[in-house]
C-alpha atoms as a PDB file:
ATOM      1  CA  UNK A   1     -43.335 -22.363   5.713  1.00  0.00           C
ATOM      2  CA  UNK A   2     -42.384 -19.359   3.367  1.00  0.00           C
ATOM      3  CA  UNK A   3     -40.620 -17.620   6.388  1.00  0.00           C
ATOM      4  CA  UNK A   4     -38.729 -20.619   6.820  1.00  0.00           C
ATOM      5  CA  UNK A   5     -37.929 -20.323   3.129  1.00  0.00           C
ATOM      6  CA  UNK A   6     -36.675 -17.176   3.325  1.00  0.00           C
ATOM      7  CA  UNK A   7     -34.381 -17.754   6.165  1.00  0.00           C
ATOM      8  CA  UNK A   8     -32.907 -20.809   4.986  1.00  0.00           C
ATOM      9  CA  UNK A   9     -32.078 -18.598   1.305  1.00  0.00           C
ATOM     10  CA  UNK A  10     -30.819 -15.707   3.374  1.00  0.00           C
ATOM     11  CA  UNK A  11     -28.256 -18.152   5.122  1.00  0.00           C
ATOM     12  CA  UNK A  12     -27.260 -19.903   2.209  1.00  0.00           C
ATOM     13  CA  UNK A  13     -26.605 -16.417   0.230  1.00  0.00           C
ATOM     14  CA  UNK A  14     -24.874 -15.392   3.818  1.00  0.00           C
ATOM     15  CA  UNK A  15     -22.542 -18.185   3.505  1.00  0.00           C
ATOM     16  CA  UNK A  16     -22.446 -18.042  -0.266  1.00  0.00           C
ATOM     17  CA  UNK A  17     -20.757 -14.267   0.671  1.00  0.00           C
ATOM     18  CA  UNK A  18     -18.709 -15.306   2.995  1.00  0.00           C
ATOM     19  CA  UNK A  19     -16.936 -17.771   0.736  1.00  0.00           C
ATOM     20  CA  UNK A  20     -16.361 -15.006  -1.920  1.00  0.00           C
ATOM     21  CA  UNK A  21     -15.022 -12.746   0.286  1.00  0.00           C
ATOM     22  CA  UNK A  22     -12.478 -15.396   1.664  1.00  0.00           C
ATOM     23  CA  UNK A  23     -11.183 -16.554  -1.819  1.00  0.00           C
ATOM     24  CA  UNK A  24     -10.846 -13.121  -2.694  1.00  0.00           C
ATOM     25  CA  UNK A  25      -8.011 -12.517  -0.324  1.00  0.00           C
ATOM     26  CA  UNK A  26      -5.874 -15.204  -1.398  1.00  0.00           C
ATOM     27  CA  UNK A  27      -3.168 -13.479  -2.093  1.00  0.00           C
ATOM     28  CA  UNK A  28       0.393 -14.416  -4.177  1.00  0.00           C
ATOM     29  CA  UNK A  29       3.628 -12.058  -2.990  1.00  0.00           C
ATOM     30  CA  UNK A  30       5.281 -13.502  -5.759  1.00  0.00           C
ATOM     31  CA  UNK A  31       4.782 -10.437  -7.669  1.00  0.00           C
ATOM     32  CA  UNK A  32       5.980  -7.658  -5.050  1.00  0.00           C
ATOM     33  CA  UNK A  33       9.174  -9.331  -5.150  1.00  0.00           C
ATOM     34  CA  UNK A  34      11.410  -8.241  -7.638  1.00  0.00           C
ATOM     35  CA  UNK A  35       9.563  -5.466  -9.143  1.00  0.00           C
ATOM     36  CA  UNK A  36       9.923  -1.359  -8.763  1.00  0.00           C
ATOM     37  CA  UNK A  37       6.897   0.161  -8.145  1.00  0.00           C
ATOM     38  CA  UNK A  38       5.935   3.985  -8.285  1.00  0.00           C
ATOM     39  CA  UNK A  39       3.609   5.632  -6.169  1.00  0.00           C
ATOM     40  CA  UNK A  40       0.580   7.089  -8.212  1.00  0.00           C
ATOM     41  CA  UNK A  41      -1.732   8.214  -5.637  1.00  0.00           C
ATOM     42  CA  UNK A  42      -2.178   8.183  -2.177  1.00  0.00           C
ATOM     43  CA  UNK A  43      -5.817   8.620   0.027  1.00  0.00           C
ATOM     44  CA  UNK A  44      -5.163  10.404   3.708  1.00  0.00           C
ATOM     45  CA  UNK A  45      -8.208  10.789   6.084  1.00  0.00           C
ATOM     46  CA  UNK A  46     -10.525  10.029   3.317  1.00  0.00           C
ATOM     47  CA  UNK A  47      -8.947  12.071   0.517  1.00  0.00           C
ATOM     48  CA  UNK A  48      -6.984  11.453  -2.423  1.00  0.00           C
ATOM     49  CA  UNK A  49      -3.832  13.811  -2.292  1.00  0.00           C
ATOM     50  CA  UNK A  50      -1.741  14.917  -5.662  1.00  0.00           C
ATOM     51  CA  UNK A  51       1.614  13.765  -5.444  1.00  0.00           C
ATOM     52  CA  UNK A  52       4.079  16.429  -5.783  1.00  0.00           C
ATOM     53  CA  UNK A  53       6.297  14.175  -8.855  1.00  0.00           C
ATOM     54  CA  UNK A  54       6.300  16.123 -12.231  1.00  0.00           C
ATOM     55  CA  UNK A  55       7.091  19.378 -10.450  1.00  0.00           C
ATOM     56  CA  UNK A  56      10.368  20.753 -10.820  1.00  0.00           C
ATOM     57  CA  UNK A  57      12.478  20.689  -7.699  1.00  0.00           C
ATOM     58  CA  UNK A  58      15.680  22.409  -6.390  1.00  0.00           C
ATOM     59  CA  UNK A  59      17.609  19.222  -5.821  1.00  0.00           C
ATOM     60  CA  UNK A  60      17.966  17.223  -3.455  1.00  0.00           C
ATOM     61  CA  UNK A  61      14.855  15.399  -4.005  1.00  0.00           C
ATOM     62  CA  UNK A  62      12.413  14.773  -6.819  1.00  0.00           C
ATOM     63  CA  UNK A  63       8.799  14.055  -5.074  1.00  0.00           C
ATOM     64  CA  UNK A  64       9.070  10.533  -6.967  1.00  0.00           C
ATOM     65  CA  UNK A  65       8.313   7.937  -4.101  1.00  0.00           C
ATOM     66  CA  UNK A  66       9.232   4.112  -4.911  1.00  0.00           C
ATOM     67  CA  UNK A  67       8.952   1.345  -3.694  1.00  0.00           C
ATOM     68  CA  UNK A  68      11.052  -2.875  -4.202  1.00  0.00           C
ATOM     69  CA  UNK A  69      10.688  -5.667  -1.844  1.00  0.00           C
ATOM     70  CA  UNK A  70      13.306  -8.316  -1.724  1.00  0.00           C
ATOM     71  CA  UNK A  71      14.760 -10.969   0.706  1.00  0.00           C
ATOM     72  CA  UNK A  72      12.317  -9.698   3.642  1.00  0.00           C
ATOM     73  CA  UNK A  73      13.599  -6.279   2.804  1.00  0.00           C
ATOM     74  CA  UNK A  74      11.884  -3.398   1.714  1.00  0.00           C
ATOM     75  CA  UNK A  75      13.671  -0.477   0.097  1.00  0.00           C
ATOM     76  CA  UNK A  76      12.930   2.674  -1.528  1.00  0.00           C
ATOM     77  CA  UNK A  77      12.890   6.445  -1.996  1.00  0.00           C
ATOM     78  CA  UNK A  78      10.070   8.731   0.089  1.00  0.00           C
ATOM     79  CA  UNK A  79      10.437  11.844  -2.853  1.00  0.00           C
ATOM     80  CA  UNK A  80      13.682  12.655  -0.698  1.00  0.00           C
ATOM     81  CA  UNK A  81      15.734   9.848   1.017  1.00  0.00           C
ATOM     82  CA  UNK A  82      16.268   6.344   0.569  1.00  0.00           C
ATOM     83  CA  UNK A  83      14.724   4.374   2.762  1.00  0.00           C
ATOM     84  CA  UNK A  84      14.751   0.741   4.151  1.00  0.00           C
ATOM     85  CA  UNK A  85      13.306  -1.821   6.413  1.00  0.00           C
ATOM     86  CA  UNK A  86      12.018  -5.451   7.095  1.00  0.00           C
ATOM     87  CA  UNK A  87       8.897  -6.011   5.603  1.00  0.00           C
ATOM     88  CA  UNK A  88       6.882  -9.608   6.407  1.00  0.00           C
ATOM     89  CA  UNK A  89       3.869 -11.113   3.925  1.00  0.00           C
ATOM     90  CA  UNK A  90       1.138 -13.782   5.457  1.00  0.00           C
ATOM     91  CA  UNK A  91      -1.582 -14.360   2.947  1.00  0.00           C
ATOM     92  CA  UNK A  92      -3.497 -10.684   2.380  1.00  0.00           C
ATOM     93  CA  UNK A  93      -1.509  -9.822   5.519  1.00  0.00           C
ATOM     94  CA  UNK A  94       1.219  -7.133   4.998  1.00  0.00           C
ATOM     95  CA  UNK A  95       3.547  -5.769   7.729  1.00  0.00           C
ATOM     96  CA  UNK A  96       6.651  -3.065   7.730  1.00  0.00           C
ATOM     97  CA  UNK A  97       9.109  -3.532  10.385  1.00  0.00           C
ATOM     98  CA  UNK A  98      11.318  -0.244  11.607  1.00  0.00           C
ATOM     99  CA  UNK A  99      11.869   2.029   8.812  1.00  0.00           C
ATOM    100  CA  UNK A 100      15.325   3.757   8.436  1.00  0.00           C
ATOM    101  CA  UNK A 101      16.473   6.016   5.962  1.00  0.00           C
ATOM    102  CA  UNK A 102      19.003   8.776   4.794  1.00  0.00           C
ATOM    103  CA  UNK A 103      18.510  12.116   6.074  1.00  0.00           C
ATOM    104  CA  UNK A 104      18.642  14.329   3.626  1.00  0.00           C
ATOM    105  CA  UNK A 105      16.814  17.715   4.232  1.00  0.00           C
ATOM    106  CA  UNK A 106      14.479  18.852   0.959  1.00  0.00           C
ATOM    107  CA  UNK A 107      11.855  21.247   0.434  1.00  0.00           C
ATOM    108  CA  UNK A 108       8.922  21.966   2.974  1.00  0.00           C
ATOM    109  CA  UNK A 109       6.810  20.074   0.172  1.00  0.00           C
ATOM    110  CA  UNK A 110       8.350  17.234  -0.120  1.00  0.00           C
ATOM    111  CA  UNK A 111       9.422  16.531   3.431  1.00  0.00           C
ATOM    112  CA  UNK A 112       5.682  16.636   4.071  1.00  0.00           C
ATOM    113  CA  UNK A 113       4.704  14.367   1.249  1.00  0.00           C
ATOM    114  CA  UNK A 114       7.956  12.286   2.897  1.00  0.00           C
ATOM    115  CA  UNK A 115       5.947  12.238   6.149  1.00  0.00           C
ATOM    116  CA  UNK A 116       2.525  11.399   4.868  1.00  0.00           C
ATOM    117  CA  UNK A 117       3.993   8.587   2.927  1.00  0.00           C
ATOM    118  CA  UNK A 118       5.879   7.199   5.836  1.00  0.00           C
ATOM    119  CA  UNK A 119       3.238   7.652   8.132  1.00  0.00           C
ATOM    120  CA  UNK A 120       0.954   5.602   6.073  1.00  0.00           C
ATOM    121  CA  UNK A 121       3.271   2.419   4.913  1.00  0.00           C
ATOM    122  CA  UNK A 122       4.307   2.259   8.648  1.00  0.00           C
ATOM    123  CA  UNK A 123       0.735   1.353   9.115  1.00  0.00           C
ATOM    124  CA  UNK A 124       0.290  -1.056   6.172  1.00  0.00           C
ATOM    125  CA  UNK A 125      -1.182  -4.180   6.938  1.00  0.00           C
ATOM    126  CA  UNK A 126      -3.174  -5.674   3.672  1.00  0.00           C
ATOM    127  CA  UNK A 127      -2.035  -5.738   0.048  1.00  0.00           C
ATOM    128  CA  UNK A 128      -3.350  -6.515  -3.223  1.00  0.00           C
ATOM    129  CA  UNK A 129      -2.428  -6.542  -6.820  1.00  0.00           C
ATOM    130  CA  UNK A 130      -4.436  -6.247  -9.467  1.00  0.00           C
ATOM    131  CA  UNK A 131      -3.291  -5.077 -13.093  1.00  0.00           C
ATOM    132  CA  UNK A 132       0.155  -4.161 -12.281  1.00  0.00           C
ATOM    133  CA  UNK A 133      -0.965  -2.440  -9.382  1.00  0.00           C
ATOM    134  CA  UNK A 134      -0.472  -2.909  -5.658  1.00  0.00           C
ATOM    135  CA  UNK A 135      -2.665  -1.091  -2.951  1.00  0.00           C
ATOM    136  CA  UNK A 136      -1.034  -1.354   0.330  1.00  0.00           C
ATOM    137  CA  UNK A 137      -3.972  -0.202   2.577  1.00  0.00           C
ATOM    138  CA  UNK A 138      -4.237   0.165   6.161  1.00  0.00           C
ATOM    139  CA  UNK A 139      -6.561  -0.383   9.345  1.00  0.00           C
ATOM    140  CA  UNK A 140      -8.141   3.246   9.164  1.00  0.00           C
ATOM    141  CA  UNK A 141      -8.531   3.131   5.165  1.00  0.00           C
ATOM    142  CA  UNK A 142      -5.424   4.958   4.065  1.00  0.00           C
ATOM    143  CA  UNK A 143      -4.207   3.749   0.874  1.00  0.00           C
ATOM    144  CA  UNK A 144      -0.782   3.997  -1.312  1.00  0.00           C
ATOM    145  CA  UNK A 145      -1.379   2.975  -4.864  1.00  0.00           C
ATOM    146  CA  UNK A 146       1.875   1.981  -6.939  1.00  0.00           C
ATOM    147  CA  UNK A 147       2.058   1.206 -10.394  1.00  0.00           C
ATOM    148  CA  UNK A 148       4.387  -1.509 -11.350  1.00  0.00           C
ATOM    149  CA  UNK A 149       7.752   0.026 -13.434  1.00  0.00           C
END
């Protein structure tokens, strides 16, 4: 009788967890739209990488990376060019369409920080926001963290 118990408590707590997880990605796009956000910090194969922004650079290019959503559109800077695409939202689900941007040549730095950061919100596929800031996060755990401006 006690093993049957335990089962039927490890079920209910199963279920119970399954619940929480499931309202916890309901998800409201209403505020990516309309908002500039800044990139803050950025995780690549499992580590956190310093941004390059706050270091003076040789124009073109300031290492700043942002980030707006509008009309199905997602524009921005990488640190170097401007960049632009089709974005699409679907609950927690996030996708970026072809990416185009300027092509403006910078510093070895921040081309590679350009890179990274491209590489990674090509990828996107889950959001959240919490506290003015949005984690766009992808399949293999690579994560761009923006603070809303």
């Amino acid at each position: 009788m006690k093993t049957g118990n335990f089962f039927s408590r490890i079920r209910r707590l199963s279920i119970l967890i399954f619940m929480i997880g499931f309202a916890s990605c309901q998800c409201s796009s209403d505020e990516l739209i309309n908002n500039d956000w800044v990139l803050e910090s950025y995780s690549n194969e499992g580590a956190v990488v310093r941004l390059l922004d706050g270091v003076p650079f040789p124009p073109p290019g300031t290492g700043v990376i942002t980030l707006s959503f509008a009309n199905g559109q997602i524009t921005g800077n990488d640190g170097c060019n401007n960049y632009f695409g089709d974005y699409s939202v679907d609950n927690c689900n996030f996708s970026v369409g072809q990416l185009n941007s300027t092509l403006i040549q910078c510093t070895a730095n921040i081309n590679n920080q350009a890179i990274q950061y491209g590489a990674i919100l090509s990828n996107v596929n889950t959001f959240h926001i919490t506290n003015n800031q949005l984690s766009l996060s992808t399949p293999d755990n690579r994560v761009l963290i923006f603070s809303k401006q």
